[in-house]
C-alpha atoms as a PDB file:
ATOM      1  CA  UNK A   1       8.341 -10.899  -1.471  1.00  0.00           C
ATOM      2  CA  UNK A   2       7.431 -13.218   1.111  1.00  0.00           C
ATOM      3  CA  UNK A   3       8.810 -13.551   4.351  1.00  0.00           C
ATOM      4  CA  UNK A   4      11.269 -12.614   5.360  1.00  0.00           C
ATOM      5  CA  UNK A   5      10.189  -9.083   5.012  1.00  0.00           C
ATOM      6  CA  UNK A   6      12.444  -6.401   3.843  1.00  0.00           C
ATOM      7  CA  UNK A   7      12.639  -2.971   4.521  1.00  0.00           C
ATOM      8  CA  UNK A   8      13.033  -0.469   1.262  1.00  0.00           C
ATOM      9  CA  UNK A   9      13.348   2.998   0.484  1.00  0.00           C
ATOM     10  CA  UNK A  10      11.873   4.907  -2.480  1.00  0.00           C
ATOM     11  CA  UNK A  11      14.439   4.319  -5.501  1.00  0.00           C
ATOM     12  CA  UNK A  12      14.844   0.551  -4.402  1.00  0.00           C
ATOM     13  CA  UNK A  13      11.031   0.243  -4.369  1.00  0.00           C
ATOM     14  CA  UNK A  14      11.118   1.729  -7.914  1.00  0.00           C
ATOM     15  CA  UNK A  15      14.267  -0.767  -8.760  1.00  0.00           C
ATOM     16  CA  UNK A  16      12.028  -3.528  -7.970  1.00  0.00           C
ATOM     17  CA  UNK A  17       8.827  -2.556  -9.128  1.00  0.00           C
ATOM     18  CA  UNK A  18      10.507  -1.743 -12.303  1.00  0.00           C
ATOM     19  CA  UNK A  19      12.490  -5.333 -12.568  1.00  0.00           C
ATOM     20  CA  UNK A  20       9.810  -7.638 -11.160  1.00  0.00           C
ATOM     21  CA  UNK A  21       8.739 -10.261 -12.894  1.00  0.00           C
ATOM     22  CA  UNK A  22       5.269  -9.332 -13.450  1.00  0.00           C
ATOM     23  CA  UNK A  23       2.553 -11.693 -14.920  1.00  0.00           C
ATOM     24  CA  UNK A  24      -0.231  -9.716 -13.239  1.00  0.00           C
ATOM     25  CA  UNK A  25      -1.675  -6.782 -15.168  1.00  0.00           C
ATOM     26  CA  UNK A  26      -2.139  -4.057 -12.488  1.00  0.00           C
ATOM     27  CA  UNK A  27      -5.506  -1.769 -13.310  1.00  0.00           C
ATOM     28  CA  UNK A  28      -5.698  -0.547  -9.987  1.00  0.00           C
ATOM     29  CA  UNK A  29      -4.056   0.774  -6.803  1.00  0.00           C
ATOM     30  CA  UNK A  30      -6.199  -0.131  -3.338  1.00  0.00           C
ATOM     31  CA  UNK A  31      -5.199   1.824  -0.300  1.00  0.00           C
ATOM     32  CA  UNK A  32      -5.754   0.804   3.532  1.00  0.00           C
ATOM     33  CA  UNK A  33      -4.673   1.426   6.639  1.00  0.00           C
ATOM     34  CA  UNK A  34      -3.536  -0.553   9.798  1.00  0.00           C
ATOM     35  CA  UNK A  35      -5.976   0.733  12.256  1.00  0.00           C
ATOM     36  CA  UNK A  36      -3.805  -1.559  14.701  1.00  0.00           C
ATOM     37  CA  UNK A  37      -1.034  -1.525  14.562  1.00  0.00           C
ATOM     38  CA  UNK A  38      -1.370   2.671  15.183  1.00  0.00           C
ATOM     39  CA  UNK A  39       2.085   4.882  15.328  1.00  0.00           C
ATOM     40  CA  UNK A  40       2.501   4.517  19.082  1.00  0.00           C
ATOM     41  CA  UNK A  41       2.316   0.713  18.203  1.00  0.00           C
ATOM     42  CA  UNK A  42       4.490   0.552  15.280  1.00  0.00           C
ATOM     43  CA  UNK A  43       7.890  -1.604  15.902  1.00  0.00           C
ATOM     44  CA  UNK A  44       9.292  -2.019  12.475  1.00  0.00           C
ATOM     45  CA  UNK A  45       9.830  -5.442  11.249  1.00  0.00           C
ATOM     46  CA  UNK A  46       8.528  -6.744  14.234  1.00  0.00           C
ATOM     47  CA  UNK A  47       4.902  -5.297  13.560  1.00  0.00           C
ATOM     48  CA  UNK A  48       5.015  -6.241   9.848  1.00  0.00           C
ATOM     49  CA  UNK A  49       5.614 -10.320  11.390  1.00  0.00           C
ATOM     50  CA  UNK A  50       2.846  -9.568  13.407  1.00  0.00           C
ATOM     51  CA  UNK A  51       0.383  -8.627  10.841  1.00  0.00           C
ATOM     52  CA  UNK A  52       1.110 -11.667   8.757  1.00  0.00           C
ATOM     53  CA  UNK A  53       0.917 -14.176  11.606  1.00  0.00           C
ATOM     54  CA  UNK A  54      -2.696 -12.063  12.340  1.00  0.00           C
ATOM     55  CA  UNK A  55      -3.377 -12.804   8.745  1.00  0.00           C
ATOM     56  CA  UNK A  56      -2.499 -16.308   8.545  1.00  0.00           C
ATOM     57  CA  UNK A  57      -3.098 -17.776  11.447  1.00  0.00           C
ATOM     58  CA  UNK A  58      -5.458 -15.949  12.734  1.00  0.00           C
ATOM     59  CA  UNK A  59      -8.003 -14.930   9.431  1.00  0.00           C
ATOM     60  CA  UNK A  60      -6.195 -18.575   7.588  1.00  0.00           C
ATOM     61  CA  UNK A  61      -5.180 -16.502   5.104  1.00  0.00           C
ATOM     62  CA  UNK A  62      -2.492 -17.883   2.724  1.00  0.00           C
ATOM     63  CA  UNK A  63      -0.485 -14.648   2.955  1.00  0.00           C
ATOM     64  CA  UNK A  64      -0.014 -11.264   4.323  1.00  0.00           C
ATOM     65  CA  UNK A  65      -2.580  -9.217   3.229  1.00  0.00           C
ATOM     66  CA  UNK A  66      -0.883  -6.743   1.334  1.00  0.00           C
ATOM     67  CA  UNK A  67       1.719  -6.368  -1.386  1.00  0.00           C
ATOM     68  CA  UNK A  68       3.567  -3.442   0.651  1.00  0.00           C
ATOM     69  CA  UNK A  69       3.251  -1.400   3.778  1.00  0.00           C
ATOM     70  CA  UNK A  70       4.334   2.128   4.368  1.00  0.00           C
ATOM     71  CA  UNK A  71       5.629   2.331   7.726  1.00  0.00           C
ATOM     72  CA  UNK A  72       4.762   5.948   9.773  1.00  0.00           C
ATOM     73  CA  UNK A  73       8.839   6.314   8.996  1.00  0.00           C
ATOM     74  CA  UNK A  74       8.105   6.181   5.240  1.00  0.00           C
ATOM     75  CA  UNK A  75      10.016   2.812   5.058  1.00  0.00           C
ATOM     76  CA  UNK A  76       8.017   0.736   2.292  1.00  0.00           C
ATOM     77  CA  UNK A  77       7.951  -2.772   3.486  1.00  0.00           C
ATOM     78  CA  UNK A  78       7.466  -5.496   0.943  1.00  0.00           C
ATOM     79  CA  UNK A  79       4.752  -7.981   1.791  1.00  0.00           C
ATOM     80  CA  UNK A  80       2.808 -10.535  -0.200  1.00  0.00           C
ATOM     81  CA  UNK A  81       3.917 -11.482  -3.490  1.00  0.00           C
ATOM     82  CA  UNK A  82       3.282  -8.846  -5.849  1.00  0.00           C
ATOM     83  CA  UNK A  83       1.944 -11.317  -8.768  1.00  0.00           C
ATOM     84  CA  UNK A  84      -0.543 -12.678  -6.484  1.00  0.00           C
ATOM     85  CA  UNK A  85      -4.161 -11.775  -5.887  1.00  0.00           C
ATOM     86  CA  UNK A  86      -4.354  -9.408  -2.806  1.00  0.00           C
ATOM     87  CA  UNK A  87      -6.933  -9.743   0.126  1.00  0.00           C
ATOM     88  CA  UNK A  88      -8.134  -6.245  -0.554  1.00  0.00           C
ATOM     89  CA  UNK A  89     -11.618  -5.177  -0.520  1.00  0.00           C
ATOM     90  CA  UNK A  90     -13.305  -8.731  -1.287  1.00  0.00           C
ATOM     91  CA  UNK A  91     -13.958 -11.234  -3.567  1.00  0.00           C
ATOM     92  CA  UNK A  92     -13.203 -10.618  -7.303  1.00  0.00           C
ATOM     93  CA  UNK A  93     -12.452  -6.702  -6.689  1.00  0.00           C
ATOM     94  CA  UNK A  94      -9.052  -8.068  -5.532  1.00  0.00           C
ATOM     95  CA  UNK A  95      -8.218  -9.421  -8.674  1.00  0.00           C
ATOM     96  CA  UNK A  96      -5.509  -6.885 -10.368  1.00  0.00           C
ATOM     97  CA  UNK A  97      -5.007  -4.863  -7.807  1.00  0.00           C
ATOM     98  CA  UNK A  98      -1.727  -3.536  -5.812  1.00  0.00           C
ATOM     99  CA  UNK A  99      -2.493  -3.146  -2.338  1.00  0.00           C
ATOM    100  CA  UNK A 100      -0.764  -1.135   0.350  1.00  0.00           C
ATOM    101  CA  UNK A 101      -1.491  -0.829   3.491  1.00  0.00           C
ATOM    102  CA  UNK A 102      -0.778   2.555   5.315  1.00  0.00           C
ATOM    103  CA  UNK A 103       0.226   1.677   9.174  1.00  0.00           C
ATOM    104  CA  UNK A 104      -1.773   3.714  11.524  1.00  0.00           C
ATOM    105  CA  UNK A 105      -5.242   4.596  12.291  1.00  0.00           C
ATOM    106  CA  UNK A 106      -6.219   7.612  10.646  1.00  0.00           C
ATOM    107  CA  UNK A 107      -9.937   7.992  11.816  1.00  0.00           C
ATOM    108  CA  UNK A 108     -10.436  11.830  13.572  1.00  0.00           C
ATOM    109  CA  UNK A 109      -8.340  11.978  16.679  1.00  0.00           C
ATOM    110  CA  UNK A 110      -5.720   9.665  16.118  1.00  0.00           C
ATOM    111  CA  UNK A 111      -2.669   9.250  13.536  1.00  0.00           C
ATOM    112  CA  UNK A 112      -1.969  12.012  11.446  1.00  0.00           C
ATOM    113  CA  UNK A 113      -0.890  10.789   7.958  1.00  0.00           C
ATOM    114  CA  UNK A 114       1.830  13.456   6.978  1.00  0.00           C
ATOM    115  CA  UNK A 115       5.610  13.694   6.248  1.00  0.00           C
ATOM    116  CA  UNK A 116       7.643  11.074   5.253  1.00  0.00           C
ATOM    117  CA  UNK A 117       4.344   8.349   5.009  1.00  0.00           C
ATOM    118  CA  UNK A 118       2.599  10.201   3.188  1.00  0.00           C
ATOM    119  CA  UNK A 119       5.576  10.800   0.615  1.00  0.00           C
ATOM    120  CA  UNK A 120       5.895   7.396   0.400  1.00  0.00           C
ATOM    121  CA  UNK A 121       2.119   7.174  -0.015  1.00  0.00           C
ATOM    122  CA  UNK A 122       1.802   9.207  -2.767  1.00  0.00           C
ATOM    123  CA  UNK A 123       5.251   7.529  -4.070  1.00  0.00           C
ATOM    124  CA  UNK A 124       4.520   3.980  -4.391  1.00  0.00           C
ATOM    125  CA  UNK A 125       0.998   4.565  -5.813  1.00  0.00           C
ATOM    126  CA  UNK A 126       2.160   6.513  -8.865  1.00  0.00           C
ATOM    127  CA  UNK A 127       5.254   4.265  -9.102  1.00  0.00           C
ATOM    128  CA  UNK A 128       3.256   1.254 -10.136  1.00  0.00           C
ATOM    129  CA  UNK A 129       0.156   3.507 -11.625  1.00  0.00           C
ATOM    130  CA  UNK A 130       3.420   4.974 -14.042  1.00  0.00           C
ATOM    131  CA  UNK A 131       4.503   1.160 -14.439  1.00  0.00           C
ATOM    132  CA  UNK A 132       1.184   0.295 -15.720  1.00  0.00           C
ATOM    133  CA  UNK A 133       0.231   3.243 -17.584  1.00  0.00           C
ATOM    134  CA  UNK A 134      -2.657   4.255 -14.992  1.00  0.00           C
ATOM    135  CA  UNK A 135      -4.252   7.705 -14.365  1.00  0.00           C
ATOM    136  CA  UNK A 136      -3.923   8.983 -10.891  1.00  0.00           C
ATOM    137  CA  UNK A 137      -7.705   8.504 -10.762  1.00  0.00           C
ATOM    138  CA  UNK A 138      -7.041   4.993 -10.297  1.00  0.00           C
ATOM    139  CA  UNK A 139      -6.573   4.611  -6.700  1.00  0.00           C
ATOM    140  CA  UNK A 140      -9.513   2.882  -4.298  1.00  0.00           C
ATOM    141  CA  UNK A 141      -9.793   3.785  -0.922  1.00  0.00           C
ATOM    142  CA  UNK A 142     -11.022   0.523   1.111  1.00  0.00           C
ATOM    143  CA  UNK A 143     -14.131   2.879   1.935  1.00  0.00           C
ATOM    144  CA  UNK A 144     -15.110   3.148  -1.586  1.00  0.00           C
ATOM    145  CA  UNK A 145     -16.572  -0.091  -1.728  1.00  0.00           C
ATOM    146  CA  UNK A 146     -20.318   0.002  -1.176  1.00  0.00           C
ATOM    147  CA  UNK A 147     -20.477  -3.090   0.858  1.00  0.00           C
ATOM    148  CA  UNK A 148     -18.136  -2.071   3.355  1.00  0.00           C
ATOM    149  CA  UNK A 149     -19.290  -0.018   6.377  1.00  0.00           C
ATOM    150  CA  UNK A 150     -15.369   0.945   7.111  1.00  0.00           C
ATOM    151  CA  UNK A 151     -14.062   4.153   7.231  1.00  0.00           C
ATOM    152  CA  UNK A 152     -10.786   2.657   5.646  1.00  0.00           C
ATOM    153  CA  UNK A 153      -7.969   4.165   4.984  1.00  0.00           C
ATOM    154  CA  UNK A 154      -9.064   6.956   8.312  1.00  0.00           C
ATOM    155  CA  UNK A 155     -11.917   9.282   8.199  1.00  0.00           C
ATOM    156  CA  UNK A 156      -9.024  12.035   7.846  1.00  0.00           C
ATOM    157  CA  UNK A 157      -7.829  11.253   4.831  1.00  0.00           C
ATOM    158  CA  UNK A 158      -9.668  12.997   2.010  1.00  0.00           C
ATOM    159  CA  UNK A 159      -9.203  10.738  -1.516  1.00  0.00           C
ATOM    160  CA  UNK A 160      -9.494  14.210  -3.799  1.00  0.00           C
ATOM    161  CA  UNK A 161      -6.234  15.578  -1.842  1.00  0.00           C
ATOM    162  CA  UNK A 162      -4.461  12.311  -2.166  1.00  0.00           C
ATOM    163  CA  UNK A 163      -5.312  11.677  -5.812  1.00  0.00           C
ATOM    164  CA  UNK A 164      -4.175  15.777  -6.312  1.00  0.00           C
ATOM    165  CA  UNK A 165      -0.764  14.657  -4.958  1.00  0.00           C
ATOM    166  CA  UNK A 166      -0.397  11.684  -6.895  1.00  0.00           C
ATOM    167  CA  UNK A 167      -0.884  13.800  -9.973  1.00  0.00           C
ATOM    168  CA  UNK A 168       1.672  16.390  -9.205  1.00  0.00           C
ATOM    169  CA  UNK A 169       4.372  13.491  -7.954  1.00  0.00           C
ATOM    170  CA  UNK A 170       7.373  13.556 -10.573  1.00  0.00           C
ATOM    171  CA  UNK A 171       8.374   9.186 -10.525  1.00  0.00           C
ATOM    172  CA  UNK A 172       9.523   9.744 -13.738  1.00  0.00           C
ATOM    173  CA  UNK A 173      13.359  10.338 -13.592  1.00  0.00           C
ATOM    174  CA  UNK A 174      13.063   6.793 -11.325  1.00  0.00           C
ATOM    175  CA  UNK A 175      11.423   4.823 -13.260  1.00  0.00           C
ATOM    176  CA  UNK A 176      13.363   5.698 -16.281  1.00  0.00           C
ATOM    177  CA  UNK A 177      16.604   4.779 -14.579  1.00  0.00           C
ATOM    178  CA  UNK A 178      15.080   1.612 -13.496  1.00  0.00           C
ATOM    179  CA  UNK A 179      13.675   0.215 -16.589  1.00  0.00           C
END
């Protein structure tokens, strides 16, 4: 999963969530957003490098952030390894967790998360909630944290309508061809 980063659609995401080598025992889906880099800022692969240099050289991270990140194209982009502790929302909330990051800035007046993103949104958080046997209900918004003051993942995006999508995706006929 490390670099070098590779781009995936929606079945090969399932493929690989489905044949991974898991020692982790996901309980819990965390969603973020980019806030930089935005949509007009976005330059596929080139943007996800620049996020991980950002997080490692920059934070001293050992990693990207994030296990995947959903591109404003829908393209899921694979990230940090997905047995390894995220750098979510802090400390030992990370611990179990699949983390994706959403590129764009979704705060009022900005990015608009709609279309193919949000597809993929919806998509790769049931995928691995259906891998693990979790409820829709078990998403975190960065924002949900009390500690945090951010507005993570966008002041436009309402949890209720993305957690009422997640229930009505259907990842079922891909995941059974996968497993």
């Amino acid at each position: 999963m490390p670099p070098p980063f590779r781009p995936l659609s929606q079945a090969e995401f399932a493929s690989e969530l489905m044949n991974y080598p898991w020692h982790a025992r996901i309980w819990r889906v965390d969603m973020h957003h980019t806030w930089f880099p935005a949509h007009a800022d976005y330059r596929s692969l080139a943007s996800i490098e620049a996020m991980y240099r950002f997080h490692v050289h920059d934070l001293g991270w050992d990693d990207i952030a994030q296990h995947v990140s959903i591109a404003p194209d829908g393209v899921i982009w694979t990230g940090r390894d997905w047995n390894k502790t995220p750098a979510s929302v802090g400390g030992v909330l990370n611990r179990w967790a699949f983390m994706f990051e959403t590129i764009g800035n979704f705060d009022e007046g900005h990015d608009q998360l709609k279309g193919r993103q949000l597809e993929s949104v919806v998509f790769v958080t049931r995928a691995v909630q259906k891998r693990f046997g979790l409820p829709p209900q078990a998403l975190l918004f960065h924002r949900d944290v009390p500690v945090t003051a951010k507005t993570c993942p966008g002041t436009t995006v309402c949890k209720n309508d993305v957690v009422a999508r997640v229930s009505q995706c259907d990842v079922g006929s891909v995941i059974q061809l996968r497993r």
